[in-house]
N, C-alpha and C. Protein backbone atom coordinates (compact mmCIF):
# COMPACT_ATOMS: atom_id res chain seq x y z
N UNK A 1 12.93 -43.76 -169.62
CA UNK A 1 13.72 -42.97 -170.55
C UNK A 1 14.71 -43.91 -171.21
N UNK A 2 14.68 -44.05 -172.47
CA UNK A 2 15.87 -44.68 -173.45
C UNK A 2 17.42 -44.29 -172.94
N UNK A 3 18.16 -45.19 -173.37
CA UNK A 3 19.64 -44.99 -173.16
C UNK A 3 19.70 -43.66 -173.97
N UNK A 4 19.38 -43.93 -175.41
CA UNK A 4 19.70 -42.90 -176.29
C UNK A 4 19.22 -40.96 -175.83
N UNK A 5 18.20 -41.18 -174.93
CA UNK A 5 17.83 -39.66 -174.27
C UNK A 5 18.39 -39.33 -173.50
N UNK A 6 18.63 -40.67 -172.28
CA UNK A 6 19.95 -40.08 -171.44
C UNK A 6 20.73 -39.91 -171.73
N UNK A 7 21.34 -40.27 -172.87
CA UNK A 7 22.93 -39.87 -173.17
C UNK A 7 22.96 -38.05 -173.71
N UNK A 8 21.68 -37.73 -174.39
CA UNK A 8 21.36 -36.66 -174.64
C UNK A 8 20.82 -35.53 -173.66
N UNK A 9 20.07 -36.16 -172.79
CA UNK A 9 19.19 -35.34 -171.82
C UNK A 9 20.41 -34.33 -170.71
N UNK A 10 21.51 -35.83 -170.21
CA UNK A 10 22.44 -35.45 -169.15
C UNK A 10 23.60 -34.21 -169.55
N UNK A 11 24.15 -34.46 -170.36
CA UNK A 11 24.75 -33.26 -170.83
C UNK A 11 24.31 -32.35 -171.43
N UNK A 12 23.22 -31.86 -171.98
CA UNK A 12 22.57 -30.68 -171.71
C UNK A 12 21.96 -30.22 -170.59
N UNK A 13 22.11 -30.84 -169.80
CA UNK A 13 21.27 -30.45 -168.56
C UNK A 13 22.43 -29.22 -167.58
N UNK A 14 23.78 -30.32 -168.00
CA UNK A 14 25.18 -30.36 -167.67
C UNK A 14 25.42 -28.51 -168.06
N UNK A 15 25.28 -28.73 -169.36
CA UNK A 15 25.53 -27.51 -170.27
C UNK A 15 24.93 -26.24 -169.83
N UNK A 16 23.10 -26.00 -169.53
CA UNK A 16 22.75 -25.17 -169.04
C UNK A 16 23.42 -25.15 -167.52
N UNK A 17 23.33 -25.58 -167.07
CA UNK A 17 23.87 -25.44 -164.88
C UNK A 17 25.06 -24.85 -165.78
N UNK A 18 26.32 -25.04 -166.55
CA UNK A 18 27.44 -24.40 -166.45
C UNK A 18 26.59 -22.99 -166.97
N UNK A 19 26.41 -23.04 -167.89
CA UNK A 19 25.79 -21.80 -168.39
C UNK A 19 25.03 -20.48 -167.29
N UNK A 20 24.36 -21.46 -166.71
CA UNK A 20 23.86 -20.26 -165.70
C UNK A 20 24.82 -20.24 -164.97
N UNK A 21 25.58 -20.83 -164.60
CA UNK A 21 26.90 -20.21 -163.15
C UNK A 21 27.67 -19.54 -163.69
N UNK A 22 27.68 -19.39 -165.47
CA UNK A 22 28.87 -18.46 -166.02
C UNK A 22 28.30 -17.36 -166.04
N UNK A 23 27.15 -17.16 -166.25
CA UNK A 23 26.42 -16.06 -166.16
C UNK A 23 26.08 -15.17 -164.67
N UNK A 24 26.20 -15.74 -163.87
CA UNK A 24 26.12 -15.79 -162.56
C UNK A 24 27.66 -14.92 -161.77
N UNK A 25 28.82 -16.01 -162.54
CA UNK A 25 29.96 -14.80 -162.37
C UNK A 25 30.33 -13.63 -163.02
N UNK A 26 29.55 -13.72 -163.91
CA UNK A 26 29.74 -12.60 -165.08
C UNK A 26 29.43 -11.34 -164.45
N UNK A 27 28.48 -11.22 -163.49
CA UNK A 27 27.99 -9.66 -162.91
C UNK A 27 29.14 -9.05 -162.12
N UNK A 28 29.21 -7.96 -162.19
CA UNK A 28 30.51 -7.57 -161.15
C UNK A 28 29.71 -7.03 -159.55
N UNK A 29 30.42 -6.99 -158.70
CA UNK A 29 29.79 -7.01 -157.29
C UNK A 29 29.72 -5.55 -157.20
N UNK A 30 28.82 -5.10 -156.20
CA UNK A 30 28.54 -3.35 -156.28
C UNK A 30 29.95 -3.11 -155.54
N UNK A 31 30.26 -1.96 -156.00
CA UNK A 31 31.27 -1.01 -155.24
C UNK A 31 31.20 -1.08 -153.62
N UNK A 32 32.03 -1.03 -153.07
CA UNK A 32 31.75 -1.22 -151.62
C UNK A 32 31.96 0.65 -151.18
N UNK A 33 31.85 1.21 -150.12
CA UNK A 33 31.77 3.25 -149.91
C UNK A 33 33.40 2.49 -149.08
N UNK A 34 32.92 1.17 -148.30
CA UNK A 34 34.56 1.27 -146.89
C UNK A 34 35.44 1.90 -147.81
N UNK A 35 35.98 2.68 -147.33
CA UNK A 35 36.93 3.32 -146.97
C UNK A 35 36.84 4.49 -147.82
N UNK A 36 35.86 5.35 -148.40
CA UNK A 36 35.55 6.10 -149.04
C UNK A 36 35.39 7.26 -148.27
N UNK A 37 35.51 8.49 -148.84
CA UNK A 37 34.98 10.22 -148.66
C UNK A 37 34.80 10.90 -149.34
N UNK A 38 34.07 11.70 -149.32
CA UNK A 38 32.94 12.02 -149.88
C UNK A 38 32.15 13.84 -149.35
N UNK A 39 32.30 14.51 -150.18
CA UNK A 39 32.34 15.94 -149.93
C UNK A 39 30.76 16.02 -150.53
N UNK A 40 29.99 16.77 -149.52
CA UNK A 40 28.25 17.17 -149.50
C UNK A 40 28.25 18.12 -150.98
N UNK A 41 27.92 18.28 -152.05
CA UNK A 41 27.51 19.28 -152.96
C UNK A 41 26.05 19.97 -153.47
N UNK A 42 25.67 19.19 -152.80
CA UNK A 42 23.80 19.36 -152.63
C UNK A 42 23.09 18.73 -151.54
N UNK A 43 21.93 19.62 -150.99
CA UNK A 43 21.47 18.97 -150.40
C UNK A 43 19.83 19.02 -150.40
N UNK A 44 19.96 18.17 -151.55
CA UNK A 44 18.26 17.95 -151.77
C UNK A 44 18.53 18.92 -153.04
N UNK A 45 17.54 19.74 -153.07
CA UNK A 45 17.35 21.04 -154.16
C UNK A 45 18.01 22.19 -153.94
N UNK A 46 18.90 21.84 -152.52
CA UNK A 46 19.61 23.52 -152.19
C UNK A 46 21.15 23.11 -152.48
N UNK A 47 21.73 24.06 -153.08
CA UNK A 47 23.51 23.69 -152.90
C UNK A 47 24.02 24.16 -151.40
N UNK A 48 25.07 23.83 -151.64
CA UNK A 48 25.73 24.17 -150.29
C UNK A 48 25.91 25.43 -149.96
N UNK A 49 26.48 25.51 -149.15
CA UNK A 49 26.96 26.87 -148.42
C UNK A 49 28.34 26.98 -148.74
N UNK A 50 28.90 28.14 -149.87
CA UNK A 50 30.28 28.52 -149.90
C UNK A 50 30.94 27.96 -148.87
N UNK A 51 31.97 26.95 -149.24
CA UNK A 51 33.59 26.49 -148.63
C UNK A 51 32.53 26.48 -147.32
N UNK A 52 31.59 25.17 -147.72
CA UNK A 52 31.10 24.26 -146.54
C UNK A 52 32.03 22.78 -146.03
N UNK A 53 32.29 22.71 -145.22
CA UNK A 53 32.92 21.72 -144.68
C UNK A 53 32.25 20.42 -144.55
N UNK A 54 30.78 20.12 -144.70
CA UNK A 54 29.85 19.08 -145.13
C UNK A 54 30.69 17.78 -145.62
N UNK A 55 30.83 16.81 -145.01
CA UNK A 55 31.24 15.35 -145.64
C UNK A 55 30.61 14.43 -145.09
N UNK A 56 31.26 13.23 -145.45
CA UNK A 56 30.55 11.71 -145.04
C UNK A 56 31.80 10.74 -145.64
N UNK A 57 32.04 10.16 -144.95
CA UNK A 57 33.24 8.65 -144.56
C UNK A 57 32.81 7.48 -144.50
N UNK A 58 33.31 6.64 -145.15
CA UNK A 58 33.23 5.15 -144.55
C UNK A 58 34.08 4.88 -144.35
N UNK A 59 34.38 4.95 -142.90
CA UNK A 59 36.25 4.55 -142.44
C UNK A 59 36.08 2.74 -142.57
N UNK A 60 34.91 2.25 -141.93
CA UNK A 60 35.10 0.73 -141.58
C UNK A 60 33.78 0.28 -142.29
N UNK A 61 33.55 -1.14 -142.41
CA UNK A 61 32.12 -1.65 -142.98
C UNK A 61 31.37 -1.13 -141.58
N UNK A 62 29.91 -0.83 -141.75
CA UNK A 62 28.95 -0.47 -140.65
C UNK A 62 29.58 0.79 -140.08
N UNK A 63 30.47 1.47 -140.01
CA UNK A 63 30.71 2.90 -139.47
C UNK A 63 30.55 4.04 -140.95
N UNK A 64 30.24 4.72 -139.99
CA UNK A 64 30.04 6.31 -140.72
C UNK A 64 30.23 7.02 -139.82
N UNK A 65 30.96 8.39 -140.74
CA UNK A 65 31.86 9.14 -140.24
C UNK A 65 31.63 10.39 -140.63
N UNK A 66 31.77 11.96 -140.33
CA UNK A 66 31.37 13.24 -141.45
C UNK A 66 31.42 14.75 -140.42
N UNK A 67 31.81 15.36 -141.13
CA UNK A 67 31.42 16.82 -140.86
C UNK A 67 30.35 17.16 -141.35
N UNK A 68 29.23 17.71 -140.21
CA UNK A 68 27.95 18.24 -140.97
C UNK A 68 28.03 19.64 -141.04
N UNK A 69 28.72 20.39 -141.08
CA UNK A 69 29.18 21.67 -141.58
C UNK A 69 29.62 22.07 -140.45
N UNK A 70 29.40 22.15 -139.33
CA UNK A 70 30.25 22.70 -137.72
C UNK A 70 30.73 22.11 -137.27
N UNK A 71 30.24 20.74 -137.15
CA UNK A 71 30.50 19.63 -136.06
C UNK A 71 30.56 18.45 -136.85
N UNK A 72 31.67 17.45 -135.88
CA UNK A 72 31.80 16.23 -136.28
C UNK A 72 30.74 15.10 -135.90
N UNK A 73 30.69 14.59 -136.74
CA UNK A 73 29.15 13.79 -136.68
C UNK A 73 30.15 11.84 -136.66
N UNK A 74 29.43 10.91 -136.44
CA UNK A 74 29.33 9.01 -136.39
C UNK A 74 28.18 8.72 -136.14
N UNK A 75 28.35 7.40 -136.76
CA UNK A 75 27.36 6.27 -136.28
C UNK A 75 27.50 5.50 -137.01
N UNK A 76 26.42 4.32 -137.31
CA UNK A 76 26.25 3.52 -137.92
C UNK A 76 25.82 3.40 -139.13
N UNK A 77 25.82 2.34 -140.17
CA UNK A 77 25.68 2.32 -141.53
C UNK A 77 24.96 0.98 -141.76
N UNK A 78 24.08 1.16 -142.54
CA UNK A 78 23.92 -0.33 -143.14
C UNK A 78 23.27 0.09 -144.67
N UNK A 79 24.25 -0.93 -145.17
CA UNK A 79 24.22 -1.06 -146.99
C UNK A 79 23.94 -2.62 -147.74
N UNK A 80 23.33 -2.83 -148.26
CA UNK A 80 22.74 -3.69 -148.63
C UNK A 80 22.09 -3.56 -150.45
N UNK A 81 22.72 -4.18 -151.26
CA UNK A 81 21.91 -4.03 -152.16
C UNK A 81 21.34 -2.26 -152.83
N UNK A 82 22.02 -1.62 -152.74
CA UNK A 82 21.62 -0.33 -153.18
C UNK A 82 20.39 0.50 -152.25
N UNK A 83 20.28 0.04 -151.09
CA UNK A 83 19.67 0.47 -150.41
C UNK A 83 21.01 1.11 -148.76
N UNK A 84 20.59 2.14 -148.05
CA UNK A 84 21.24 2.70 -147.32
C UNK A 84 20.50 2.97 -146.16
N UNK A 85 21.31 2.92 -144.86
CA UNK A 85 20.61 3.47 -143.61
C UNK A 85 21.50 3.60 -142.33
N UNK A 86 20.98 5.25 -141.41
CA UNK A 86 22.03 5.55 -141.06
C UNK A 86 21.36 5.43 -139.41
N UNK A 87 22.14 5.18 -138.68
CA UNK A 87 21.50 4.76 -137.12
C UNK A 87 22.45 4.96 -136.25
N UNK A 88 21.90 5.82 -135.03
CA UNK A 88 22.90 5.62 -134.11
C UNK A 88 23.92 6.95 -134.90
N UNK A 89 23.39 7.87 -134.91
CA UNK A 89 23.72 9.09 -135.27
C UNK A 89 23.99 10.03 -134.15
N UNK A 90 25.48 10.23 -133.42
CA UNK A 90 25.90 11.64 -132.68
C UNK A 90 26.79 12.16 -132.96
N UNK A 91 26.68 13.64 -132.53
CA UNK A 91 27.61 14.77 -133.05
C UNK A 91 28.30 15.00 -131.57
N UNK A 92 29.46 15.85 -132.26
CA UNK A 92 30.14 17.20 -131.27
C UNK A 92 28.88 18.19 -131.12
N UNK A 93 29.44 19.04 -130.39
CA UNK A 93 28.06 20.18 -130.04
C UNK A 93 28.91 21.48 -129.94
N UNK A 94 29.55 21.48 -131.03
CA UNK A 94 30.20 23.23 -130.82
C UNK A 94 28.94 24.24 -131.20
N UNK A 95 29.09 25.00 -130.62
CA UNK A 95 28.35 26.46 -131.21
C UNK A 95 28.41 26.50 -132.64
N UNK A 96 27.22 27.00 -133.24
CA UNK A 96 27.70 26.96 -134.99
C UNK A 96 26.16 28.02 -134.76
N UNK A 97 26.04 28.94 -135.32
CA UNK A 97 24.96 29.95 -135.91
C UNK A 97 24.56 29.88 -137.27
N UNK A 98 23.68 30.74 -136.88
CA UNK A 98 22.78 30.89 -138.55
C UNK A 98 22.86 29.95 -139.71
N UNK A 99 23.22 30.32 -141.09
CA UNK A 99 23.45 29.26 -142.03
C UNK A 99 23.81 28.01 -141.83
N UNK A 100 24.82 28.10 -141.27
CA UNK A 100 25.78 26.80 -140.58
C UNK A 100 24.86 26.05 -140.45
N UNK A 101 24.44 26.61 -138.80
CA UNK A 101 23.53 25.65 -138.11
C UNK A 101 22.39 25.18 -138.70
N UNK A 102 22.00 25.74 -139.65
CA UNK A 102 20.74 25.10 -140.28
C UNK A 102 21.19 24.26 -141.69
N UNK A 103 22.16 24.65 -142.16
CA UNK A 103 22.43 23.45 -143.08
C UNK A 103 22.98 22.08 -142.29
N UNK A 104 23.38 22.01 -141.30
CA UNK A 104 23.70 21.01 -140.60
C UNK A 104 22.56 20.29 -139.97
N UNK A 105 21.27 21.14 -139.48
CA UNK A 105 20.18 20.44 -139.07
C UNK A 105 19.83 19.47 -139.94
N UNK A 106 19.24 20.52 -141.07
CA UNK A 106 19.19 19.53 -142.89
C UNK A 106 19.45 18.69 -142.99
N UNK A 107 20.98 18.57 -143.25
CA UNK A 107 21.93 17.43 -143.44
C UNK A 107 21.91 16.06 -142.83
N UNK A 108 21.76 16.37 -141.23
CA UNK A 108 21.72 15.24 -140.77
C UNK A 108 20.73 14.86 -140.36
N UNK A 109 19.36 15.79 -140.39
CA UNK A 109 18.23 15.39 -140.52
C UNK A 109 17.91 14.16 -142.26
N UNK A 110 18.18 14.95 -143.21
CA UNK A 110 18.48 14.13 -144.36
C UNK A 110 19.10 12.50 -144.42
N UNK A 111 20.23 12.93 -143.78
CA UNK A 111 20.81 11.38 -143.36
C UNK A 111 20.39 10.19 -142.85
N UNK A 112 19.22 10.78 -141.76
CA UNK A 112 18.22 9.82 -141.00
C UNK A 112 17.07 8.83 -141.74
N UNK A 113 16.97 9.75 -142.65
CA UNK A 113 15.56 9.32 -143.62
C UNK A 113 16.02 8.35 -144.66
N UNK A 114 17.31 8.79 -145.23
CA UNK A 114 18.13 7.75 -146.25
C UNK A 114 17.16 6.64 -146.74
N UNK A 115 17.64 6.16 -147.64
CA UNK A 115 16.70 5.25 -148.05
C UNK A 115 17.64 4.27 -149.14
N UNK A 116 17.80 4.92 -150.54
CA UNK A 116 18.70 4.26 -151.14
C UNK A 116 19.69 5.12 -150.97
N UNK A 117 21.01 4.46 -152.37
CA UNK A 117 22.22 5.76 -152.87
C UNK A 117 22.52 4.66 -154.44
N UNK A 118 23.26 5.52 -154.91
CA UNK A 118 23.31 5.45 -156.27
C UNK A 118 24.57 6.13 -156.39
N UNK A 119 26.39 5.56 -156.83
CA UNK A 119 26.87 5.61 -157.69
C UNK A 119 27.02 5.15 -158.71
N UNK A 120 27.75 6.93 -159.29
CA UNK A 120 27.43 7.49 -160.71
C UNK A 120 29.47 8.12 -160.86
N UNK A 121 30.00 7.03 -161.27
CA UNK A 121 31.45 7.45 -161.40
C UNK A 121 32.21 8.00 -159.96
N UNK A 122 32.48 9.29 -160.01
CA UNK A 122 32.83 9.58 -158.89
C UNK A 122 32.37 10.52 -157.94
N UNK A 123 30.68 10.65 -158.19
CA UNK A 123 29.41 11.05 -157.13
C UNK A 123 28.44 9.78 -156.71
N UNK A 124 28.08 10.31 -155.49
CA UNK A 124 27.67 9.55 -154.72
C UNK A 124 25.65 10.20 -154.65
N UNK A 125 25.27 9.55 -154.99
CA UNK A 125 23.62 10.01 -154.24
C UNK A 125 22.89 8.97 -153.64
N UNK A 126 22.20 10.04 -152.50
CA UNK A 126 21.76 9.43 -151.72
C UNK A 126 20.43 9.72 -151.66
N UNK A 127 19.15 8.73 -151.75
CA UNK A 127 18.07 9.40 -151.85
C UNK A 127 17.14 9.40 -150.82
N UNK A 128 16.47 10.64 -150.26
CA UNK A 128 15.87 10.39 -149.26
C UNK A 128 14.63 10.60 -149.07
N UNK A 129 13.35 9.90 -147.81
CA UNK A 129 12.59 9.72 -148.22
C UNK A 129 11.66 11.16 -147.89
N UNK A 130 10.97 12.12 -148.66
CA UNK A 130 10.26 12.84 -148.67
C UNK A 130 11.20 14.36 -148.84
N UNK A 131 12.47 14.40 -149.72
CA UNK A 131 13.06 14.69 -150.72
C UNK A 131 12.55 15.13 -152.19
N UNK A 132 12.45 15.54 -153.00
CA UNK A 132 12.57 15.39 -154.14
C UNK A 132 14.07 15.33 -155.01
N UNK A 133 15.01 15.77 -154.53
CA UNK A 133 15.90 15.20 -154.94
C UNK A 133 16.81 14.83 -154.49
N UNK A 134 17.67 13.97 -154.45
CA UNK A 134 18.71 13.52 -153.43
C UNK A 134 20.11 14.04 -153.08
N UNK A 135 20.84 13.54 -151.75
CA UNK A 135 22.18 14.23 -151.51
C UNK A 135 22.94 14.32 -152.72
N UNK A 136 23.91 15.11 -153.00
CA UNK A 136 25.36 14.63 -153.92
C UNK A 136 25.82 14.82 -153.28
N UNK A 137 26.83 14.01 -153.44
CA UNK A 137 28.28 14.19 -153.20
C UNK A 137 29.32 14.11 -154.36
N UNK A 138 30.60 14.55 -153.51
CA UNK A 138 31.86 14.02 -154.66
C UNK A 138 32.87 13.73 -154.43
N UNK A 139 33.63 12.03 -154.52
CA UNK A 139 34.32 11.60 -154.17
C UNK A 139 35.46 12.25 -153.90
N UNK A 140 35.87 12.27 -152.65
CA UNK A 140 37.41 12.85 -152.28
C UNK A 140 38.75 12.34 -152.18
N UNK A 141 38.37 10.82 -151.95
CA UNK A 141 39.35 10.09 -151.25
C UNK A 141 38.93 8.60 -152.01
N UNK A 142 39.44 7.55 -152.24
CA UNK A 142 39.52 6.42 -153.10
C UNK A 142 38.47 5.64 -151.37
C-alpha cells in the first residue's frame, strides 16, 4: 500500500469505528419495571372483575411481587431484552370463592406461561403463550 492510501485509508477507517460507536450510543436502553406497579386491567380477552385488587411489582431486579385478586402472590423474574419469565411462583392461601378464585387461577396461571411484555407509555403488556391477547396493565407507581 502507497504512503498516499495510508494516509487516506487510516482515517477513514478512524471515521467509520467513531461513527458506528456514535450510533451505538445513540439507542436509549429499555426501561427497566424495578421498582414499578402495575394494576391487572385485562386478562387476556376478559376484563377484570369490578374493584379487582389484581397487581404485579417489581420491588427489586429478579423479584416479583402482586395481588392476584385474594391473595398475595412472589417469586422470581427474569427480563431480558423484551422477553419475560416468571419462576418460583407462591401465594398466601386465604379462602377466596367463586369469581375471585377463578380470576386468580387465570392470572397466575397466565403469569407462568409469560413469554414477552411490551411497554406502551404507561401500560404494561405481557404476552402469553397460548393467549390470544395479552395481560394489561396500568402503571400505578413510577
Amino acid at each position: 500500500m502507497s504512503h498516499s492510501t495510508s494516509c487516506f485509508v487510516r482515517p477513514f477507517a478512524w471515521f467509520a469505528i467513531s461513527l458506528s460507536l456514535a450510533a451505538c450510543a445513540g439507542q436509549p436502553a429499555a426501561p427497566s419495571l424495578t421498582g414499578t406497579e402495575w394494576r391487572l386491567e385485562a386478562l387476556g380477552d376478559s376484563a377484570v372483575m369490578e374493584r379487582s385488587q389484581a397487581t404485579l411489582t417489581f420491588p427489586e431486579a429478579g423479584r416479583v411481587a402482586g395481588n392476584g385478586s385474594c391473595n398475595r402472590f412472589f417469586g422470581s423474574v427474569r427480563i431480558t431484552q423484551g422477553h419475560i419469565g416468571f419462576d418460583q411462583v407462591g401465594s398466601t392461601k386465604m379462602a377466596c370463592m367463586g369469581p375471585a378464585n377463578e380470576q386468580e387461577a387465570r392470572y397466575l396461571a397466565a403469569l407462568q406461561k409469560a413469554e414477552r411484555y411490551e411497554l406502551q407509555g404507561r401500560t404494561l403488556l405481557i404476552h402469553v403463550n397460548g393467549m390470544a391477547q395479552p395481560l394489561r396493565f396500568a402503571q400505578t407507581a413510577p
